[in-house]
Structures are given as C-alpha cells and as structure tokens.
N, C-alpha and C. Protein backbone atom coordinates (compact mmCIF):
# COMPACT_ATOMS: atom_id res chain seq x y z
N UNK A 1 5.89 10.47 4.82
CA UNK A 1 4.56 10.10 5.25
C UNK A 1 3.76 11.38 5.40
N UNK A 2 2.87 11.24 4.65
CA UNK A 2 1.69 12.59 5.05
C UNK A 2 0.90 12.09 5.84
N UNK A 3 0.01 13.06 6.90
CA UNK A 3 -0.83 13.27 7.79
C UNK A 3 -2.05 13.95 7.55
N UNK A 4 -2.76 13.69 7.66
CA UNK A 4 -4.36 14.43 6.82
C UNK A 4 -4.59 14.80 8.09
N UNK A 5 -4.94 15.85 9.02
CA UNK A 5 -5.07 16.06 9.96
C UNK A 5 -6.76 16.02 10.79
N UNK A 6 -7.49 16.44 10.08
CA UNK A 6 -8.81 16.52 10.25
C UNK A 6 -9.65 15.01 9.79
N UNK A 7 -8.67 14.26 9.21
CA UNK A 7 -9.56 12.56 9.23
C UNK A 7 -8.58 11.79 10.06
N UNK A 8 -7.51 12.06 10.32
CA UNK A 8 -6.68 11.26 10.65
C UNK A 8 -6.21 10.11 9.99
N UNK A 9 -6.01 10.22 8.69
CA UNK A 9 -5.87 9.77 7.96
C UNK A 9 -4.39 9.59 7.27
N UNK A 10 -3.80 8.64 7.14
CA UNK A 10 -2.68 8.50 6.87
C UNK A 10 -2.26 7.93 5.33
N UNK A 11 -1.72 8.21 4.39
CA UNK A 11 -1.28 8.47 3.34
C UNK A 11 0.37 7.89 2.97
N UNK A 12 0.77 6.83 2.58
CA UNK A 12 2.14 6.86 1.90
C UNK A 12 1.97 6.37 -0.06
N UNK A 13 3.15 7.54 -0.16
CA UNK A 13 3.71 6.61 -1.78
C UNK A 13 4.26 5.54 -1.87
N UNK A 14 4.29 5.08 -2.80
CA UNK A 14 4.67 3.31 -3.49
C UNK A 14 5.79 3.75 -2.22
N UNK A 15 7.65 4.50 -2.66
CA UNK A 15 8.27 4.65 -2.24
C UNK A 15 8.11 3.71 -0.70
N UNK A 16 7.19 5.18 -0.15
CA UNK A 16 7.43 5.08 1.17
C UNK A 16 6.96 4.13 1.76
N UNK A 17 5.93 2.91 1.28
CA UNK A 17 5.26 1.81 1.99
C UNK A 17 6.15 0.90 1.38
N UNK A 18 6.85 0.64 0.11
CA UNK A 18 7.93 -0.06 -0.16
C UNK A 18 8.86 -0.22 1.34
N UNK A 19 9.53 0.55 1.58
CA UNK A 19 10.62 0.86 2.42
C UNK A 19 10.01 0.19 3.60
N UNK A 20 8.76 0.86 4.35
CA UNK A 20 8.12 0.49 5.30
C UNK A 20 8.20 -0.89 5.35
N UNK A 21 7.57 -1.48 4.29
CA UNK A 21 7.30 -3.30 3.85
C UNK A 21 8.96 -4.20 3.76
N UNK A 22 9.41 -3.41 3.72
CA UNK A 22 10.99 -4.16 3.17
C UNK A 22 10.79 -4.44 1.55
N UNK A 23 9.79 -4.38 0.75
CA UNK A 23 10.25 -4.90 -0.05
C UNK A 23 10.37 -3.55 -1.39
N UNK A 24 10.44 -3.61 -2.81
CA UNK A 24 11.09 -2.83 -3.68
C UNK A 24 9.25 -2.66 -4.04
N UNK A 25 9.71 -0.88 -4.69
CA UNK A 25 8.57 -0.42 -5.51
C UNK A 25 7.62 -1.30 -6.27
N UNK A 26 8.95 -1.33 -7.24
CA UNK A 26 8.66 -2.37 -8.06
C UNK A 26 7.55 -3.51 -7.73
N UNK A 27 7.85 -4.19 -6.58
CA UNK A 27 7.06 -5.17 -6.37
C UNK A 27 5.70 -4.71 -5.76
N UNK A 28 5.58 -3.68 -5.31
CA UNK A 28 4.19 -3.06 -5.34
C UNK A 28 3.67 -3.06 -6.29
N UNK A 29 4.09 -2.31 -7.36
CA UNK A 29 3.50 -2.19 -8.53
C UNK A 29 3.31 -3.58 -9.09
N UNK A 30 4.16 -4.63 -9.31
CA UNK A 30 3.49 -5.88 -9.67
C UNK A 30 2.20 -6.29 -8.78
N UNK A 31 2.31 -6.06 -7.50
CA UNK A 31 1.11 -6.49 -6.76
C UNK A 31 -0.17 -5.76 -6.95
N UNK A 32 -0.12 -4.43 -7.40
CA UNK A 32 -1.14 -3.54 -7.81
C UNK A 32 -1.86 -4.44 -9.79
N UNK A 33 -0.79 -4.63 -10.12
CA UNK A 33 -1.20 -5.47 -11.39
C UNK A 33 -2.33 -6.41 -11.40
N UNK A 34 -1.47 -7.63 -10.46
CA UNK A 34 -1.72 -8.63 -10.30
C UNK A 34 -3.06 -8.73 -8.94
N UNK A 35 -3.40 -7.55 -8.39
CA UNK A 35 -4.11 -7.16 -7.51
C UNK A 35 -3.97 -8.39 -6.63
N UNK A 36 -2.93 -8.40 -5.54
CA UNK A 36 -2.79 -9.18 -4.57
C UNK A 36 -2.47 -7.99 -3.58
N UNK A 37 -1.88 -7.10 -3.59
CA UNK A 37 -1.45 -5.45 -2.90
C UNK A 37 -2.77 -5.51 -2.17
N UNK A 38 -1.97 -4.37 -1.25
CA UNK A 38 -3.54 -3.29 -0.19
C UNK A 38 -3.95 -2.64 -1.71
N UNK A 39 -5.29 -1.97 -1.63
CA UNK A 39 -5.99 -1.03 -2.15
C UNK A 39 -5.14 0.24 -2.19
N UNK A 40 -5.03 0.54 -3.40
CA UNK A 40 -4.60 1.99 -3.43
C UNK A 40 -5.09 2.95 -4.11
N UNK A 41 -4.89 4.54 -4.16
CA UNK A 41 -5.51 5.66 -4.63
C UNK A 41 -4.97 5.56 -5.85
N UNK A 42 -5.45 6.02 -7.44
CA UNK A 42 -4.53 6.49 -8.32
C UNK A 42 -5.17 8.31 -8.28
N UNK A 43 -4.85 9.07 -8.71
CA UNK A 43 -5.01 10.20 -8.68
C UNK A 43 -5.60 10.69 -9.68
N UNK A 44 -5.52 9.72 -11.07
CA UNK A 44 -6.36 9.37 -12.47
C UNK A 44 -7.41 8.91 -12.62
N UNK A 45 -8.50 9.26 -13.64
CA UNK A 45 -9.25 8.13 -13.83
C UNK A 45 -9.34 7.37 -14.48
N UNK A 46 -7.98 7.25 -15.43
CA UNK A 46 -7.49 6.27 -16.31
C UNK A 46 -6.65 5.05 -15.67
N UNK A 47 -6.71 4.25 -16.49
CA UNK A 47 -5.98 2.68 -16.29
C UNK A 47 -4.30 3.16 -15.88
N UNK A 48 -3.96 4.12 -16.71
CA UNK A 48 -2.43 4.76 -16.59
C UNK A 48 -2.15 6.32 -15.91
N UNK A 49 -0.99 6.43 -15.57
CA UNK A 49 -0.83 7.77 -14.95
C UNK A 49 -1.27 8.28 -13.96
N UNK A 50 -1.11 9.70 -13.81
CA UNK A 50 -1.67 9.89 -12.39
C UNK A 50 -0.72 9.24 -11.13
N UNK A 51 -0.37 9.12 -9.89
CA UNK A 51 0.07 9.19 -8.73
C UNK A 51 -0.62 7.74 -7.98
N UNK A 52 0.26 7.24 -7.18
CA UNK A 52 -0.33 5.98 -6.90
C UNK A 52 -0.38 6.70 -4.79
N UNK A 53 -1.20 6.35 -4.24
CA UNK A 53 -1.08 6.76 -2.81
C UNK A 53 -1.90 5.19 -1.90
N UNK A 54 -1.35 4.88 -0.65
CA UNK A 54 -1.90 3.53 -0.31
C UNK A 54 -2.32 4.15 1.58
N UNK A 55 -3.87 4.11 1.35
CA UNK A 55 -4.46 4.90 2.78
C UNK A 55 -4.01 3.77 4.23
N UNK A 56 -3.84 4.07 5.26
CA UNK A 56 -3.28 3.62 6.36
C UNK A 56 -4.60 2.60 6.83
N UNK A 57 -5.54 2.86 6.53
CA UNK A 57 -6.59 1.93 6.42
C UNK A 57 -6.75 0.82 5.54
N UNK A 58 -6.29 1.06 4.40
CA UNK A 58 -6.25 0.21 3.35
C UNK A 58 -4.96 -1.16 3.50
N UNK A 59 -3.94 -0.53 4.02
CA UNK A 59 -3.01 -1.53 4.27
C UNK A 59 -3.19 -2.42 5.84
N UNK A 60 -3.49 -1.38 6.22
CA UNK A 60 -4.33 -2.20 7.48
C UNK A 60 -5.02 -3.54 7.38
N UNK A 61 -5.97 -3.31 6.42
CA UNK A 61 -6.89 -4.31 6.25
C UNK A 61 -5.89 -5.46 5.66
N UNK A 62 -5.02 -5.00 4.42
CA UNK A 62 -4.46 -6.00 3.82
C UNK A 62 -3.56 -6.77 4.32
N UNK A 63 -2.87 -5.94 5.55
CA UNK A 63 -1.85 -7.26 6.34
C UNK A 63 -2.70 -7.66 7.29
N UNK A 64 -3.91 -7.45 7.89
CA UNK A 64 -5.00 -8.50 8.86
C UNK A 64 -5.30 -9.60 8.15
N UNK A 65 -5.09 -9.30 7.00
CA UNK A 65 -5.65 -10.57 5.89
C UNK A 65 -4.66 -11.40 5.36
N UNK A 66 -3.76 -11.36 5.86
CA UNK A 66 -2.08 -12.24 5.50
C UNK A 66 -2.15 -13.10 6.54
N UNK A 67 -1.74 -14.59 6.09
CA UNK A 67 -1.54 -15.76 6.88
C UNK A 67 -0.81 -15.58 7.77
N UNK A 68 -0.99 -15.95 9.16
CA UNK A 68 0.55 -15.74 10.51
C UNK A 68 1.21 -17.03 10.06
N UNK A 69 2.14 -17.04 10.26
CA UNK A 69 3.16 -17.89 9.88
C UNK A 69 4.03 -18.55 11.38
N UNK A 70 3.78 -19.29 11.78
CA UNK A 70 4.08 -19.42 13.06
C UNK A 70 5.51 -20.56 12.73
N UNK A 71 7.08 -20.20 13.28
CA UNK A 71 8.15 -21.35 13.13
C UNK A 71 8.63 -21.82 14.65
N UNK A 72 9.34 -22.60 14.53
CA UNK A 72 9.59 -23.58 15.62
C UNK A 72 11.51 -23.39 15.94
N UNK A 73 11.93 -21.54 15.97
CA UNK A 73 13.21 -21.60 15.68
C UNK A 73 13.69 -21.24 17.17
C-alpha cells in the first residue's frame, strides 16, 4: 500500500486491493472490462498498458454503492 503523504491519499495495485477484497486479480481486471469495478488510474493514455492503480477514494465510493445484504443466520 502506498501513502501519498501531502493529499492523504491512498493508492493500491490490482494485487493489493485483490487480496484486500478477497477476491483474484483477475477478477478485477474482468470488472475493469466490464466496468462494474471502483474507478481506477491507468498510467497510459491508451486502451492497453501502462499500470493499473485504484485511489482509496475511488473504492470508497464503489463499496457505498454495493447492496447490504442483510441474512437471518
């Protein structure tokens, strides 16, 4: 996890928000496809290449915006 110190700004790779999320890279990257994912940085200004980075704000927003799921266990 990087730390931007002067925005306070927080920064992970696919990797590391994978892990965070429980679920596989991979399925980031399908969600970045299929744009259902948080918003993320590419580091390109092309469609390909370049570095993928997902701001601590950006995922923020995207799990406020996920259904609660409430069970009866």
């Amino acid at each position: 996890m990087l730390t931007i110190p002067h925005e306070g700004l927080t920064i992970w790779s696919p990797d590391e928000l994978a892990e965070a999320l429980g679920v596989s890279a991979a399925t980031l990257a399908d969600w970045r496809t299929a744009r259902t994912g948080p918003e993320f940085i590419r580091t390109s200004a092309g469609q390909r290449g370049g570095r993928v980075y997902y701001t601590s704000q950006a995922v923020t927003a995207w799990l406020s915006q996920l259904p609660v799921t409430h069970t009866n266990n």
